[in-house]
N, C-alpha and C. Protein backbone atom coordinates (compact mmCIF):
# COMPACT_ATOMS: atom_id res chain seq x y z
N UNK A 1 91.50 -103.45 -56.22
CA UNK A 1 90.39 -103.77 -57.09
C UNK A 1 90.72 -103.36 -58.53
N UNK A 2 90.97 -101.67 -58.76
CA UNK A 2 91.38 -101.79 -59.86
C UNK A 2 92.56 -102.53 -60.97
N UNK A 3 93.69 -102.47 -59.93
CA UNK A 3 95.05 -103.12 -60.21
C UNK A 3 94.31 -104.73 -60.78
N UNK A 4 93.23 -105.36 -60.30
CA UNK A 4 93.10 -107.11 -60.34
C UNK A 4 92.32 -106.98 -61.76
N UNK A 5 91.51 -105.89 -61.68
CA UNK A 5 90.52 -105.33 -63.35
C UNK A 5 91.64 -105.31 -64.34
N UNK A 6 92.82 -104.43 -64.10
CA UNK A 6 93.46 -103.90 -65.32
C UNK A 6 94.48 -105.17 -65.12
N UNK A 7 95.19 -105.78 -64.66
CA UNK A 7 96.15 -106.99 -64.59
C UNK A 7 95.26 -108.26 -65.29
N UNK A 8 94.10 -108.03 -65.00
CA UNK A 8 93.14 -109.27 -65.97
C UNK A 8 92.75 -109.09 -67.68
N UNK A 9 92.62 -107.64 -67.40
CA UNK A 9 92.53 -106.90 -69.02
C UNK A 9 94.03 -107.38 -69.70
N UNK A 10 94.90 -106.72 -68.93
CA UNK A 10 96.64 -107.23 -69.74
C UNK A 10 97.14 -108.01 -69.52
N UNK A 11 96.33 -109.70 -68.51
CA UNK A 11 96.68 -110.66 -68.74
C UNK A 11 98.20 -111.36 -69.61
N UNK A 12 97.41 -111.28 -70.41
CA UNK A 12 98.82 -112.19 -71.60
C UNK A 12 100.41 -111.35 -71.45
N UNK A 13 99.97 -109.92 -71.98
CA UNK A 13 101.40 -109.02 -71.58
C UNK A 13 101.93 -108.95 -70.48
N UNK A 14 100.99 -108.98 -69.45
CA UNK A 14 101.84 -109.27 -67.60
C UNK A 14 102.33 -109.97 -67.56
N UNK A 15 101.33 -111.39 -68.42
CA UNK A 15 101.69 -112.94 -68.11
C UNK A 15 103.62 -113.32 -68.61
N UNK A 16 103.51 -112.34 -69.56
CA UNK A 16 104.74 -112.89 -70.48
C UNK A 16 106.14 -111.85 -70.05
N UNK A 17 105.60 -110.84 -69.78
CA UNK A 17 107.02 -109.85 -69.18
C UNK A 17 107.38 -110.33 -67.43
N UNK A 18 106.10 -111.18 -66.82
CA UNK A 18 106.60 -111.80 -65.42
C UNK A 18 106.89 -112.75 -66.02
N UNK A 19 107.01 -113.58 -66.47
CA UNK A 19 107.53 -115.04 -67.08
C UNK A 19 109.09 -114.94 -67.58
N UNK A 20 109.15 -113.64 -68.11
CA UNK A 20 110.37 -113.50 -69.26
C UNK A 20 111.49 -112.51 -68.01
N UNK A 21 110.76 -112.35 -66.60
CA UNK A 21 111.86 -111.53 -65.72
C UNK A 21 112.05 -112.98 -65.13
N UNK A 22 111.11 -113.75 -64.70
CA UNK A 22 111.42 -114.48 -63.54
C UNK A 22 112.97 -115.83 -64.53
N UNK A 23 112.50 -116.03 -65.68
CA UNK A 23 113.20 -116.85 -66.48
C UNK A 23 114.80 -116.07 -66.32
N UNK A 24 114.44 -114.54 -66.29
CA UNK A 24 115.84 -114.11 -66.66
C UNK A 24 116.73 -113.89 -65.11
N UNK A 25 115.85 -114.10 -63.96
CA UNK A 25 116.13 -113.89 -62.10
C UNK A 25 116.56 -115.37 -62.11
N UNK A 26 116.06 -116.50 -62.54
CA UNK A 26 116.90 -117.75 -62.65
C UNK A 26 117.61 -118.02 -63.22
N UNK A 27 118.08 -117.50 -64.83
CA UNK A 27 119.11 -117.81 -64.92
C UNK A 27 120.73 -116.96 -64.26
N UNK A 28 120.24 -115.59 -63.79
CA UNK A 28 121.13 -114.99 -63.18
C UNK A 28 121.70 -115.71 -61.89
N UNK A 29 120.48 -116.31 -61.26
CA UNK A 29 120.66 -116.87 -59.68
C UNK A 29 121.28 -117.95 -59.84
N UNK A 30 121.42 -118.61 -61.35
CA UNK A 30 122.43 -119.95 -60.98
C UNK A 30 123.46 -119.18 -61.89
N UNK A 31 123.71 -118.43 -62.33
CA UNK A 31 125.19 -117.58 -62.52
C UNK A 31 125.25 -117.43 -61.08
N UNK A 32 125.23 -116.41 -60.71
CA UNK A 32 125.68 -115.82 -58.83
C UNK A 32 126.24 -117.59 -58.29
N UNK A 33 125.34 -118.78 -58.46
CA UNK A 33 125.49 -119.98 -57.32
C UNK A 33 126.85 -120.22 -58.37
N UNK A 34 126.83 -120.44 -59.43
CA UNK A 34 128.10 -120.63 -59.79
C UNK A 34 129.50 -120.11 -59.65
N UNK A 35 129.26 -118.77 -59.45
CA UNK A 35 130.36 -117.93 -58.94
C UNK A 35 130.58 -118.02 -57.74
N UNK A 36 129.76 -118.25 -56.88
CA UNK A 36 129.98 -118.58 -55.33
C UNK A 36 130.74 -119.73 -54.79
N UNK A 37 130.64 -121.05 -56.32
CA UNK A 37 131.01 -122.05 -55.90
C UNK A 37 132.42 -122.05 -56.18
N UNK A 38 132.66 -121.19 -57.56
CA UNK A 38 134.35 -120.61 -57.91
C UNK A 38 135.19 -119.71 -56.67
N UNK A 39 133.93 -119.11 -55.81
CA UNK A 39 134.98 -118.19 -55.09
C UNK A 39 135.10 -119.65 -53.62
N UNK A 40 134.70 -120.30 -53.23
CA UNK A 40 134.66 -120.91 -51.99
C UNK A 40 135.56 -121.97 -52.23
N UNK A 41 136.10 -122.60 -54.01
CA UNK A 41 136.85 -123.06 -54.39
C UNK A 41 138.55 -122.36 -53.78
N UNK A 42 138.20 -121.05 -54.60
CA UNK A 42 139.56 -120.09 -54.24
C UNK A 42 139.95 -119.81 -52.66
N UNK A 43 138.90 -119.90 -51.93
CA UNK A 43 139.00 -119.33 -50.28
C UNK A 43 139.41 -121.08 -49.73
N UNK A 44 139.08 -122.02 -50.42
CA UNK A 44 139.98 -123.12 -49.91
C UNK A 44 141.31 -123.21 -50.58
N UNK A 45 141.50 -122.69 -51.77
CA UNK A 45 142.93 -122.69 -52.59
C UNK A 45 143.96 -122.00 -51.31
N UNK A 46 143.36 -120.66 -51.04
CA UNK A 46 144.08 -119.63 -49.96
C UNK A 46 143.84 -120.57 -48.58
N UNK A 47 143.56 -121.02 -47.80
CA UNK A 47 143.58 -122.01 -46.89
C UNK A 47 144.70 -123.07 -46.76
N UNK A 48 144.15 -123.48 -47.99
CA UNK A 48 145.51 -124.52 -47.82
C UNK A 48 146.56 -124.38 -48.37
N UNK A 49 147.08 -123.01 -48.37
CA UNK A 49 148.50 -122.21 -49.16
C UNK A 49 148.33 -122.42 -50.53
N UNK A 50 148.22 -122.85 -51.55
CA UNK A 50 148.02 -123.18 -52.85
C UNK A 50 148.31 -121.74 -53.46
N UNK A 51 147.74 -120.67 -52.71
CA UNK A 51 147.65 -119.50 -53.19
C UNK A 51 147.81 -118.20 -52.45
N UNK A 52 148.48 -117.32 -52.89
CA UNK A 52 148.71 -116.32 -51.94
C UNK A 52 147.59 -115.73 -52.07
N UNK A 53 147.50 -114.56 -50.86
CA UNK A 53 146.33 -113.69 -50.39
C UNK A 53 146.18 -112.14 -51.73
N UNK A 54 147.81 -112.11 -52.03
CA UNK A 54 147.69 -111.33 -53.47
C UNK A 54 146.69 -111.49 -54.79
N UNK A 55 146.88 -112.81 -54.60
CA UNK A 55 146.72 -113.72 -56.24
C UNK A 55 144.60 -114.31 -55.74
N UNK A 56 144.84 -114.41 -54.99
CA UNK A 56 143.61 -114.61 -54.30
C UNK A 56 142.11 -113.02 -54.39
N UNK A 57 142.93 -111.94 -53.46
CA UNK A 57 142.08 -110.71 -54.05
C UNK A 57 142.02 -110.26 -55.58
N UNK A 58 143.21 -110.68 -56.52
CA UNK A 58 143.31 -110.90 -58.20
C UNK A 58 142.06 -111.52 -58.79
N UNK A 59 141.53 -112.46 -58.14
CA UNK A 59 140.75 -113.54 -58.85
C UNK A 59 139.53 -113.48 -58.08
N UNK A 60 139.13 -113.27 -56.40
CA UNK A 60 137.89 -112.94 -56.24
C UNK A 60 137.15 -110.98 -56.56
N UNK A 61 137.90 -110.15 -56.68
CA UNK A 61 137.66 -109.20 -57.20
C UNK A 61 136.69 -109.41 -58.27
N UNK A 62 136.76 -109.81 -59.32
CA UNK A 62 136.02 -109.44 -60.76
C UNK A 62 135.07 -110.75 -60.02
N UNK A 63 135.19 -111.52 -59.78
CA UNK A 63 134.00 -112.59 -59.33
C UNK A 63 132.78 -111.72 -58.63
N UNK A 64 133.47 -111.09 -57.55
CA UNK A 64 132.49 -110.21 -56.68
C UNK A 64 131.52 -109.03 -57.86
N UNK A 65 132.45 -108.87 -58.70
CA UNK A 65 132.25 -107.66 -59.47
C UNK A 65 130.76 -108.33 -60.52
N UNK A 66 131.32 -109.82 -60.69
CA UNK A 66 130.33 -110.08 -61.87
C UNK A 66 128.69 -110.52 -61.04
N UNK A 67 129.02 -110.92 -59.30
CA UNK A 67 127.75 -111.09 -59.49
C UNK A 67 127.28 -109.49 -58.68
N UNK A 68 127.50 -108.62 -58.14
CA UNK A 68 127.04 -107.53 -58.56
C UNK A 68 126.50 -106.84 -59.72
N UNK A 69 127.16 -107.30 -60.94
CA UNK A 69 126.27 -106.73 -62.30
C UNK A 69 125.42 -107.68 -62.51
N UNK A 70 125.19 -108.84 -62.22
CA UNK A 70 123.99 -109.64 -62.35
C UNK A 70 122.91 -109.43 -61.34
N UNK A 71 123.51 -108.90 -60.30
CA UNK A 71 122.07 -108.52 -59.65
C UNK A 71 121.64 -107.18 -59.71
N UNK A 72 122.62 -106.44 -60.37
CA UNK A 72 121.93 -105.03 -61.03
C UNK A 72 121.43 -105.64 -62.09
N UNK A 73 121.36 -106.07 -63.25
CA UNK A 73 120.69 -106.75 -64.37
C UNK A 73 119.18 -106.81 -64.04
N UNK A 74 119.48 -107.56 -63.05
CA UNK A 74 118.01 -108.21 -62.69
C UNK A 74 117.02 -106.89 -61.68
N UNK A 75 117.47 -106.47 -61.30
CA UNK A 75 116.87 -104.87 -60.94
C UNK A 75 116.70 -104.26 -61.64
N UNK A 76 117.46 -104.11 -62.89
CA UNK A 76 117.03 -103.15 -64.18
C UNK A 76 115.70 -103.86 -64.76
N UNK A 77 115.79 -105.21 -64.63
CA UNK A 77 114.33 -105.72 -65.72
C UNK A 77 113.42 -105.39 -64.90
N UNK A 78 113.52 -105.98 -63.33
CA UNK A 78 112.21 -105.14 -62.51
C UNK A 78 111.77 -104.09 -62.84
N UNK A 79 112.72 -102.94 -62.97
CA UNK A 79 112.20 -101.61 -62.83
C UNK A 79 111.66 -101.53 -63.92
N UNK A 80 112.32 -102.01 -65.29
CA UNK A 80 111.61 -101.99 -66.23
C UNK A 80 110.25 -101.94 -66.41
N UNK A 81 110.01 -103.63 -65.63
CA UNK A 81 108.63 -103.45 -65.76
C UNK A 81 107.82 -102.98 -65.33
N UNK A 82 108.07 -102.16 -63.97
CA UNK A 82 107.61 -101.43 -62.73
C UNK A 82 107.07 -100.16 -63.76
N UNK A 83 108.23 -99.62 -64.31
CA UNK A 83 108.10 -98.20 -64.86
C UNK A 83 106.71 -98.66 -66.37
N UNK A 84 106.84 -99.86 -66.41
CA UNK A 84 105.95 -99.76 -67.64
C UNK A 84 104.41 -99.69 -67.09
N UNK A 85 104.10 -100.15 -65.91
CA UNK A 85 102.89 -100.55 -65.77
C UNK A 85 102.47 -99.55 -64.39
N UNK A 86 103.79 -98.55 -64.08
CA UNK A 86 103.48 -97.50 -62.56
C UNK A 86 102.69 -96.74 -62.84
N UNK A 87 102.08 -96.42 -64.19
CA UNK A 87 101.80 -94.99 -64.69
C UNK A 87 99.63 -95.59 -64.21
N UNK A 88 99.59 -96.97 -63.92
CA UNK A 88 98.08 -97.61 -64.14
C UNK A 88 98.16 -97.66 -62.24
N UNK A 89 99.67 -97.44 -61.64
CA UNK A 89 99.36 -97.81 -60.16
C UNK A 89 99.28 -98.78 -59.84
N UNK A 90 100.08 -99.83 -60.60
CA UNK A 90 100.57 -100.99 -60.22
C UNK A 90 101.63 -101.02 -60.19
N UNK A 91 102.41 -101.86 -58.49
CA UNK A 91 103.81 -101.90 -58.93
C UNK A 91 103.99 -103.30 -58.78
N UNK A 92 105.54 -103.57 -58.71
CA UNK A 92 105.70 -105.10 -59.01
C UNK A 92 105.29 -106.13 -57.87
N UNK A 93 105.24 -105.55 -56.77
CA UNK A 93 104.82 -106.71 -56.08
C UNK A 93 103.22 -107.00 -56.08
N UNK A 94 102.62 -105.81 -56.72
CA UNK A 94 101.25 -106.03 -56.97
C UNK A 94 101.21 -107.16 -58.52
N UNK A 95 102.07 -106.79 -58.85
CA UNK A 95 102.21 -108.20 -60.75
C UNK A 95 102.29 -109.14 -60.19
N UNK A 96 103.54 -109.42 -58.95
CA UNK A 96 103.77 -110.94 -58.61
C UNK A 96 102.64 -111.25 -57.12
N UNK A 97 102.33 -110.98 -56.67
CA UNK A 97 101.21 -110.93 -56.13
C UNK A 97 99.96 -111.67 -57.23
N UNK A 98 99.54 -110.81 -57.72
CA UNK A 98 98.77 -111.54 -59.09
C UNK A 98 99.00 -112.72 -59.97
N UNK A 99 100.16 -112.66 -59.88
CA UNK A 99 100.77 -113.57 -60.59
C UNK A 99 101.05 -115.54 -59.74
N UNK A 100 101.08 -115.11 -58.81
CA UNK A 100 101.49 -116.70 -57.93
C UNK A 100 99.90 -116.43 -57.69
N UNK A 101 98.70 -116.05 -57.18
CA UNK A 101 97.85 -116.07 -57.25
C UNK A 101 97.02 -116.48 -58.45
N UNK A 102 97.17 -116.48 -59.62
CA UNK A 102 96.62 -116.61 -61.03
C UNK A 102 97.33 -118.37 -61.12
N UNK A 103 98.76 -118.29 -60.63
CA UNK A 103 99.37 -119.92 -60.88
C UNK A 103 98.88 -120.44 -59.73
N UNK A 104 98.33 -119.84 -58.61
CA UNK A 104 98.27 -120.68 -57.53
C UNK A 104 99.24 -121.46 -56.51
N UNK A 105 100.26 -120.24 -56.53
CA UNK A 105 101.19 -120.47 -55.75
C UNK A 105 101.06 -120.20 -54.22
């Protein structure tokens, strides 16, 4: 009850820091699909000999590496916003909760 009072009071600021994570969780998620499609490229390169298993852990290493920091990225903006709005006893699944509810998702 209170969380739906105070999420309606800060409306616009919820509205725009869930808008401005979810914008920044999609563009990460088609980084990650892109890198997935580079590494499944390379795991057929190594398949069909093209490439040794050396030259192969060379090149999916930092791939693995980059979408790990993109999905820490995107955990840091969560928490972000978690930590901005925990102190009222709302956490994020109570924002997005509110939030596909307010769009009518």
């Amino acid at each position: 009850m209170y969380a739906d009072t105070y999420m309606k009071y800060k409306d616009a600021e919820i509205s725009e820091a869930f808008s401005t994570i979810q914008s920044f969780r999609e563009e990460c998620e088609a980084q990650i699909n892109s890198i997935k499609m580079r590494k499944r490229a390379l795991k057929a390169e190594l398949k069909s000999g093209r490439m040794d298993n050396i030259t192969y852990q060379r090149t999916l290493t930092p791939l693995n590496k980059q979408i790990r920091e993109l999905e820490f990225r995107v955990s840091t903006k969560k928490y972000e916003l978690i930590n901005k709005y925990i102190s009222e006893g709302i956490s994020y699944d109570t924002i997005e909760s509110y939030m596909n509810k307010k769009n009518n998702i």
